[in-house]
Protein backbone atom coordinates (compact mmCIF):
# COMPACT_ATOMS: atom_id res chain seq x y z
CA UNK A 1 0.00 0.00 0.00
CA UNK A 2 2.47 2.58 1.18
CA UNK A 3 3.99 1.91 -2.38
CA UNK A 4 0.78 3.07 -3.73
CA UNK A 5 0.99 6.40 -2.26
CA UNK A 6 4.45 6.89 -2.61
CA UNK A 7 4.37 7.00 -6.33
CA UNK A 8 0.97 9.28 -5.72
CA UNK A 9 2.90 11.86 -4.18
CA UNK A 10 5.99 11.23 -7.19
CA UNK A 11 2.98 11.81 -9.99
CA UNK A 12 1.73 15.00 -7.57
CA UNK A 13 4.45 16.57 -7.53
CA UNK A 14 5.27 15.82 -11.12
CA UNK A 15 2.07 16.95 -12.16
CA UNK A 16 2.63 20.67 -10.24
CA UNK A 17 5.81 20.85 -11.39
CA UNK A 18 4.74 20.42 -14.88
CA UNK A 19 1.51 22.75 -14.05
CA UNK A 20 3.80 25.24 -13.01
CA UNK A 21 6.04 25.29 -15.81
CA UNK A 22 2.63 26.27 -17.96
CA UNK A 23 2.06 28.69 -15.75
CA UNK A 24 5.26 30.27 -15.97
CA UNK A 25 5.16 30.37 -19.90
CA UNK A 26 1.53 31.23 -19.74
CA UNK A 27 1.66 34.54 -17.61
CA UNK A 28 5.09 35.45 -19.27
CA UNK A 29 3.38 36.26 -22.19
CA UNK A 30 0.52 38.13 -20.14
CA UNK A 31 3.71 40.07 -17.98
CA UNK A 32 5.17 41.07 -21.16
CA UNK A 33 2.46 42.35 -23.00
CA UNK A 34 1.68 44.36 -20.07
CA UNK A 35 5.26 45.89 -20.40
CA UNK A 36 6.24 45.11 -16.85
CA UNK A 37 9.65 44.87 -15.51
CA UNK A 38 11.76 42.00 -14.95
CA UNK A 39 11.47 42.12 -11.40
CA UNK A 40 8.17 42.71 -10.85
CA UNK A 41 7.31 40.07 -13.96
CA UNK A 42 9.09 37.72 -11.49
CA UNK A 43 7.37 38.70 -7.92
CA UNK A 44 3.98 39.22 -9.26
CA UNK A 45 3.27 36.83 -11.97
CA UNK A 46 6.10 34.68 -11.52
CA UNK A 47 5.44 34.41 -8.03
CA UNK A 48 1.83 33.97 -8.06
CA UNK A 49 2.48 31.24 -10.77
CA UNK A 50 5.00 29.24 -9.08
CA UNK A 51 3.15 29.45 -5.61
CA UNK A 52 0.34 28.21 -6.71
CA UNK A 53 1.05 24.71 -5.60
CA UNK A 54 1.53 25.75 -2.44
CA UNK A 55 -1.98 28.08 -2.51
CA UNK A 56 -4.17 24.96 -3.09
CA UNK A 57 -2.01 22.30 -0.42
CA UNK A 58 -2.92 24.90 1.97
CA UNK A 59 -6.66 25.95 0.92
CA UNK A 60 -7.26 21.76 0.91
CA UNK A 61 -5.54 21.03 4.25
CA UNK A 62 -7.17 24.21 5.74
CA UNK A 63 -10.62 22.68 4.45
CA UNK A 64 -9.46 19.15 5.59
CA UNK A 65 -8.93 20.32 9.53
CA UNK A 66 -5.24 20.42 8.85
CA UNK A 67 -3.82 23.58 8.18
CA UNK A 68 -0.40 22.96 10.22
CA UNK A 69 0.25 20.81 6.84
CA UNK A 70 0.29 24.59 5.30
CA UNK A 71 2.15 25.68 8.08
CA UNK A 72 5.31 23.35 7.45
CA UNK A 73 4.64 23.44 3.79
CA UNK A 74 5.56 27.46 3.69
CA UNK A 75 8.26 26.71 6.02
CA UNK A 76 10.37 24.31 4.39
CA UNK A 77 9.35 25.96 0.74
CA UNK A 78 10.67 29.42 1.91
CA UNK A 79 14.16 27.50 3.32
CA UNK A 80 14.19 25.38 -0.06
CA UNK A 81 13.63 28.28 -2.10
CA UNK A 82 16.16 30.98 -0.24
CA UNK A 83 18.85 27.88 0.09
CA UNK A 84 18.38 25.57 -2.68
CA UNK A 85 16.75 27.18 -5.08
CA UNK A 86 18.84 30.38 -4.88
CA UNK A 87 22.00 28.75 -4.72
CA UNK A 88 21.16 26.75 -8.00
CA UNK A 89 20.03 30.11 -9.75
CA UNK A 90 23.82 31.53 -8.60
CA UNK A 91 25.57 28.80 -9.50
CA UNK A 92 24.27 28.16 -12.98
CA UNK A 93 24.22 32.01 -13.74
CA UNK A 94 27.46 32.64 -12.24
CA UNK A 95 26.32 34.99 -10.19
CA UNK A 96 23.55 37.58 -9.59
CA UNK A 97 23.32 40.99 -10.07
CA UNK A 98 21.67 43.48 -7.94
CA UNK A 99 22.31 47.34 -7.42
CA UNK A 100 18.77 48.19 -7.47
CA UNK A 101 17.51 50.05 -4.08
CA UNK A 102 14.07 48.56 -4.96
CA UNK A 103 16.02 44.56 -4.72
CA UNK A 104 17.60 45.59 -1.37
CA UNK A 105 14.14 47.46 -0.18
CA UNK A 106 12.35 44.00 -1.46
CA UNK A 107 15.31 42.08 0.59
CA UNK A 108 14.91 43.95 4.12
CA UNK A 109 11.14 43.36 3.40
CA UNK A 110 11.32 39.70 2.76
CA UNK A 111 13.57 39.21 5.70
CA UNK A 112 10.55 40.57 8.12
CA UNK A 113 8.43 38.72 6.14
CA UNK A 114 10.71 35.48 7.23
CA UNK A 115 10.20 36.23 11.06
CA UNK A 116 6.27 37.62 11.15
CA UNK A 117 4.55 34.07 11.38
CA UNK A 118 7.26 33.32 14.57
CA UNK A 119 6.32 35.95 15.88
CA UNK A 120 3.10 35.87 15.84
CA UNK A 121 2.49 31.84 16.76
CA UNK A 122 4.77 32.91 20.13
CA UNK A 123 1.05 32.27 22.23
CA UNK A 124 0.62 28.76 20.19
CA UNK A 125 -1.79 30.05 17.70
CA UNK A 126 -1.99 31.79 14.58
CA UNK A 127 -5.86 33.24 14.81
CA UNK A 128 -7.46 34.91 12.46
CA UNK A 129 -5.87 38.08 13.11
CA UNK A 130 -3.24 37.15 12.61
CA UNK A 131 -3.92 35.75 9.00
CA UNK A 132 -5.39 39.45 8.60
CA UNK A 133 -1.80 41.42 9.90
CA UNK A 134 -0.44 38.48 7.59
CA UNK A 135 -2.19 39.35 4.27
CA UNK A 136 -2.22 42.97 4.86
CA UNK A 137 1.44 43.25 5.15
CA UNK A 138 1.68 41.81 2.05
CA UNK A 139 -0.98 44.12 0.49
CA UNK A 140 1.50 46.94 1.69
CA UNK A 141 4.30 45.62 -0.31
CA UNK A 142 2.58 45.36 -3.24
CA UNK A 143 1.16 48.86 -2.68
CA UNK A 144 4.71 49.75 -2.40
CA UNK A 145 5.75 48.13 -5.67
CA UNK A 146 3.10 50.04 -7.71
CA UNK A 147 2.77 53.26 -5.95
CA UNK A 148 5.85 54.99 -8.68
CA UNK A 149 5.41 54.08 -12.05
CA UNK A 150 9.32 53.78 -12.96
CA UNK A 151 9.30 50.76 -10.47
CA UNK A 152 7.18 48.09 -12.56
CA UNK A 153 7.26 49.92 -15.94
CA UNK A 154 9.33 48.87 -18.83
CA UNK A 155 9.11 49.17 -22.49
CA UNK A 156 10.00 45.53 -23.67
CA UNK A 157 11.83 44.31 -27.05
CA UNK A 158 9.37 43.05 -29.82
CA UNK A 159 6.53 43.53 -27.40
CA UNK A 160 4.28 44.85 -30.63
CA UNK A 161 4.91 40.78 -31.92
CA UNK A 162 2.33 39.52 -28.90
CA UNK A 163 -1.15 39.14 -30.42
CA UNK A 164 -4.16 38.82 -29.22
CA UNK A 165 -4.46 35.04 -30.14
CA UNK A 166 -1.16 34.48 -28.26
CA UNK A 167 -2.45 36.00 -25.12
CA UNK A 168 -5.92 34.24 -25.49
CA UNK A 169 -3.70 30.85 -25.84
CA UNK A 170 -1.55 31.90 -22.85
CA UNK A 171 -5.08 32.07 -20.75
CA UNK A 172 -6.24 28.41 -21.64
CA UNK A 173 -3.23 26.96 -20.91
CA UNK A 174 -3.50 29.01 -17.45
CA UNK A 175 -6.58 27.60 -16.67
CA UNK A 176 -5.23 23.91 -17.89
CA UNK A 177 -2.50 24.65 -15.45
CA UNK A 178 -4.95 25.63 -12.16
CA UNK A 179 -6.64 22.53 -13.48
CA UNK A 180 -3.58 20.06 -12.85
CA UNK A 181 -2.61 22.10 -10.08
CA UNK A 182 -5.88 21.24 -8.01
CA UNK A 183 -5.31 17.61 -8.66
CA UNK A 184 -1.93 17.17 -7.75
CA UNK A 185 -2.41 18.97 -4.73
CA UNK A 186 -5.17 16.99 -3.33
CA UNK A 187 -2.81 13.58 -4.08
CA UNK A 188 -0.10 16.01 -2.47
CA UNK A 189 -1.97 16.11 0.51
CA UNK A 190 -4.08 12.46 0.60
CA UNK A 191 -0.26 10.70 0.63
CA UNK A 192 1.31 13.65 3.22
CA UNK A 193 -1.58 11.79 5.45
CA UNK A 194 -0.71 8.84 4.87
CA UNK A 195 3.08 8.79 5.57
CA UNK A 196 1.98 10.91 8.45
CA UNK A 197 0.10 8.08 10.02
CA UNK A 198 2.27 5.13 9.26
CA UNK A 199 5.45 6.86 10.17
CA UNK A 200 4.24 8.32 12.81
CA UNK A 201 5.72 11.69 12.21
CA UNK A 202 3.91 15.29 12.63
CA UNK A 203 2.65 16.61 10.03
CA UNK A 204 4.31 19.83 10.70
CA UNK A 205 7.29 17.88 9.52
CA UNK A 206 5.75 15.91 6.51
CA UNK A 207 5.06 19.75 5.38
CA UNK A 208 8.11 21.14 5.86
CA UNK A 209 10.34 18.19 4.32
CA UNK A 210 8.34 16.72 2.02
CA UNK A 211 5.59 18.75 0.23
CA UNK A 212 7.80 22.03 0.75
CA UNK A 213 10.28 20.53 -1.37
CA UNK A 214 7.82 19.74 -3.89
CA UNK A 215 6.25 22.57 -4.18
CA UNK A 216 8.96 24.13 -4.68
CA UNK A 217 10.15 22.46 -7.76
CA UNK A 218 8.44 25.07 -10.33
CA UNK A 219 9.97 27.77 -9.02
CA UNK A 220 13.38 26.02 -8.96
CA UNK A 221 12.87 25.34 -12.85
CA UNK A 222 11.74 28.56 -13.38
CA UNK A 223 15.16 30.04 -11.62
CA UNK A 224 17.35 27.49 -13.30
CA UNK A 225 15.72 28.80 -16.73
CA UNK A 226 16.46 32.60 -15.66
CA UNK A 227 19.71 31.77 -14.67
CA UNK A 228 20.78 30.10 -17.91
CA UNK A 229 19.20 33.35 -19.87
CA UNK A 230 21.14 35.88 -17.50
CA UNK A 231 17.83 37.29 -16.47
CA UNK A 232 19.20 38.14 -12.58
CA UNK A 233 15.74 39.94 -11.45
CA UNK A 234 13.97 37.63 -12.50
CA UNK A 235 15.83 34.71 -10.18
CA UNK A 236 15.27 37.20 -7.57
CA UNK A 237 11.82 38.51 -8.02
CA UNK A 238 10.58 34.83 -8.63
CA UNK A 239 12.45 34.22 -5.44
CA UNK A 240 11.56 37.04 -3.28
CA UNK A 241 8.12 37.00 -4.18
CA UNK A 242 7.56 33.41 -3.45
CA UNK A 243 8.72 34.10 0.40
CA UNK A 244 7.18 37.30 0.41
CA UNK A 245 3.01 35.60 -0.99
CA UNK A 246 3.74 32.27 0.62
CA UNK A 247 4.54 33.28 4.27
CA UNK A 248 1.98 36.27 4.15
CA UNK A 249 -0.50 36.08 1.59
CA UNK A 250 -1.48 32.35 1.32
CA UNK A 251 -0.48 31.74 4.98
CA UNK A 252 -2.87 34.48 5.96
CA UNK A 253 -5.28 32.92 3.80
CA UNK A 254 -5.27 29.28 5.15
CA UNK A 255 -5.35 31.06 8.61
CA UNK A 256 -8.50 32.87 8.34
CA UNK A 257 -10.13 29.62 6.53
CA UNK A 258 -8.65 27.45 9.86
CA UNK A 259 -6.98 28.94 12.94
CA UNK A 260 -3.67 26.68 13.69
CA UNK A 261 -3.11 25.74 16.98
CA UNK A 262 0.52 24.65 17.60
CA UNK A 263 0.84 22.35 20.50
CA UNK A 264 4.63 20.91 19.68
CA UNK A 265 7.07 23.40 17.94
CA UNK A 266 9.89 21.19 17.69
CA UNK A 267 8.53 20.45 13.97
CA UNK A 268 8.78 24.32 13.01
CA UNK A 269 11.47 25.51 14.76
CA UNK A 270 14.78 24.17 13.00
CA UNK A 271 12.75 24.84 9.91
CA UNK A 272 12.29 28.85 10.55
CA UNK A 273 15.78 28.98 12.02
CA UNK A 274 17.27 28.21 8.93
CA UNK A 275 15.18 30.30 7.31
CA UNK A 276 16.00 33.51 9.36
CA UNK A 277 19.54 32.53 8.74
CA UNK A 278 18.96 31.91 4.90
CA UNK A 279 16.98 35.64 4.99
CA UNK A 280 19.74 37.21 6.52
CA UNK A 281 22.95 36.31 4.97
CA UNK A 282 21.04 37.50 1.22
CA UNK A 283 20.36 40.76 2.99
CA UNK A 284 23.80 41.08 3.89
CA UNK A 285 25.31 39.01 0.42
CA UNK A 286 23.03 41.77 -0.94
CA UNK A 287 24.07 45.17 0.85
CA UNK A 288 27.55 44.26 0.58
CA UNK A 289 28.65 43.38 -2.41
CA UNK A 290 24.92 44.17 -4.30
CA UNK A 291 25.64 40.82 -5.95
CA UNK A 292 25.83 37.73 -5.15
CA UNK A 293 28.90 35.20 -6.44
CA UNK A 294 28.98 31.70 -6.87
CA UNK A 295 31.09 31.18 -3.43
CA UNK A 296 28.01 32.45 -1.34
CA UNK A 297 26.02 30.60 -3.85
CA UNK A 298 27.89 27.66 -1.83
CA UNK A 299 27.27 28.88 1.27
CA UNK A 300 23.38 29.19 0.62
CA UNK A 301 23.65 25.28 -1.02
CA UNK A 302 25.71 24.61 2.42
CA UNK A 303 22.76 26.12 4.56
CA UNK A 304 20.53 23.24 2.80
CA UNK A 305 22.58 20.53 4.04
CA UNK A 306 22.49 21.47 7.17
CA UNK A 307 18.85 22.12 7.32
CA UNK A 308 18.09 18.96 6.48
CA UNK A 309 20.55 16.91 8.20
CA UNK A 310 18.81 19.07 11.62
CA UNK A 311 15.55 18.39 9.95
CA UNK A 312 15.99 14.56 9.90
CA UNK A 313 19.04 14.31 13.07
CA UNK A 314 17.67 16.73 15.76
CA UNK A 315 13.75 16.43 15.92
């Protein structure tokens, strides 16, 4: 049986990694024709895209009575993302640019984002006011991002070759996308159960090590695809705004739908730690340098390790 499941959650995440690929060529096309810039291509759309699995895991668990799934599921696909995911996009690119004040204002941001939900499960509940100060801090990023017009405006290349056919294409294969998305996640979630119960292991943890990784694998190809163009603010906008609508947005969201009561936070804590850590040293990789080279690439792939080996050794 438990070989039944296991290649469920293979074909799951398969099928949202594919899902999200679509997604990512999809809204491209939308992004473009809108004439936004790179950055903001990659947090909004990019972001939105690539999160997506992650949206429906945690609208399902929140509906099945077990958000805390969501919980570990944000935690372990922010570390992935910020330590993995990054470091990939650094090495393969050979480094990422980024002098922009609006990259390192994004960066401080994403690093409070990183510490919020912490702080705000100290009593051993995220309420629903909490998923309100959660989605409204990321409304005021956003608000942020569009309030001056030279932020998220850019005149693109061949943008007068995007017809209207092309965009109406771009939407159907969106929706095909949300389509395979909702599937995999609810086979996502039905084996996460499962492994839960036989294993006996929390399902704090089954978030954090095993769905966060796989939700994270379209925004992992969409970096490694950046990162062989050259397209640095795209890596980090993709990256960024994944942290940024994961761990306030769609956290928020599952919160208001079902409160989480944490009764053990052994699951969470190593998970978050890293993460803080992972936040911090692109702030400062950032600030310094405003770039970041393939040797902290290492150091962010190095973070990984040791986040799982804590993950796996120290609970």
């Amino acid at each position: 049986m438990w070989i039944i499941y296991l290649l469920v959650l293979i074909v799951s995440s398969f099928l949202m990694a594919y899902s999200g690929s679509l997604l990512v060529g999809s809204l491209m096309v939308v992004a473009r024709a809108l004439r936004w810039r790179e950055f903001v291509v990659g947090f909004v759309i990019m972001a939105f895209a690539t999160s997506a699995p992650n949206l429906f895991v945690g609208i399902t668990s929140a509906i099945k009575g077990i958000p805390e799934l969501s919980f570990g599921d944000v935690i372990g696909g922010n570390t992935v993302d910020l330590t993995l995911g990054l470091a990939l996009g650094v090495l393969i690119g050979g480094g990422i640019i980024a002098e922009s004040r609006m990259v390192q204002s994004s960066a401080l941001f994403m690093l409070g984002i990183a510490v919020l939900p912490m702080l705000l499960v100290m009593d051993g509940e995220l309420g629903r006011l909490d998923g309100l100060i959660l989605i409204s801090t990321f409304f005021l990023y956003s608000f942020w991002l569009f309030s001056k017009e030279e932020r998220f405006r850019k005149v693109y290349e061949g943008n007068d070759k995007i017809s209207p056919k092309l965009i109406i294409k771009s939407i159907f294969l969106f929706l095909a996308a949300i389509t395979i998305l909702i599937v995999g996640s609810q086979g996502v979630v039905r084996s996460a159960l499962y492994f839960a119960g036989n294993l006996n292991l929390p399902l704090g943890l089954i978030g954090i090590l095993i769905v966060g990784l796989g939700n994270s694998l379209p925004e992992i190809y969409f970096t490694i695809i950046s990162a062989k163009k050259g397209e640095d603010w795209l890596v980090l906008g993709n990256m960024m705004g994944g942290i940024i609508t994961c761990a306030s947005f769609i956290l928020g969201l599952v919160i208001i739908i079902h409160p989480i009561k944490i009764v053990d936070f052994s699951p969470y804590i190593i998970g978050r730690l890293f993460l803080v850590i992972a936040a911090i040293s692109l702030f400062v990789f950032l600030k310094t340098g405003k770039k970041l080279t393939r040797q902290e690439g290492l150091v962010m792939l190095l973070l990984y390790v040791c986040f799982l080996t804590a993950e796996v050794f120290l609970r």
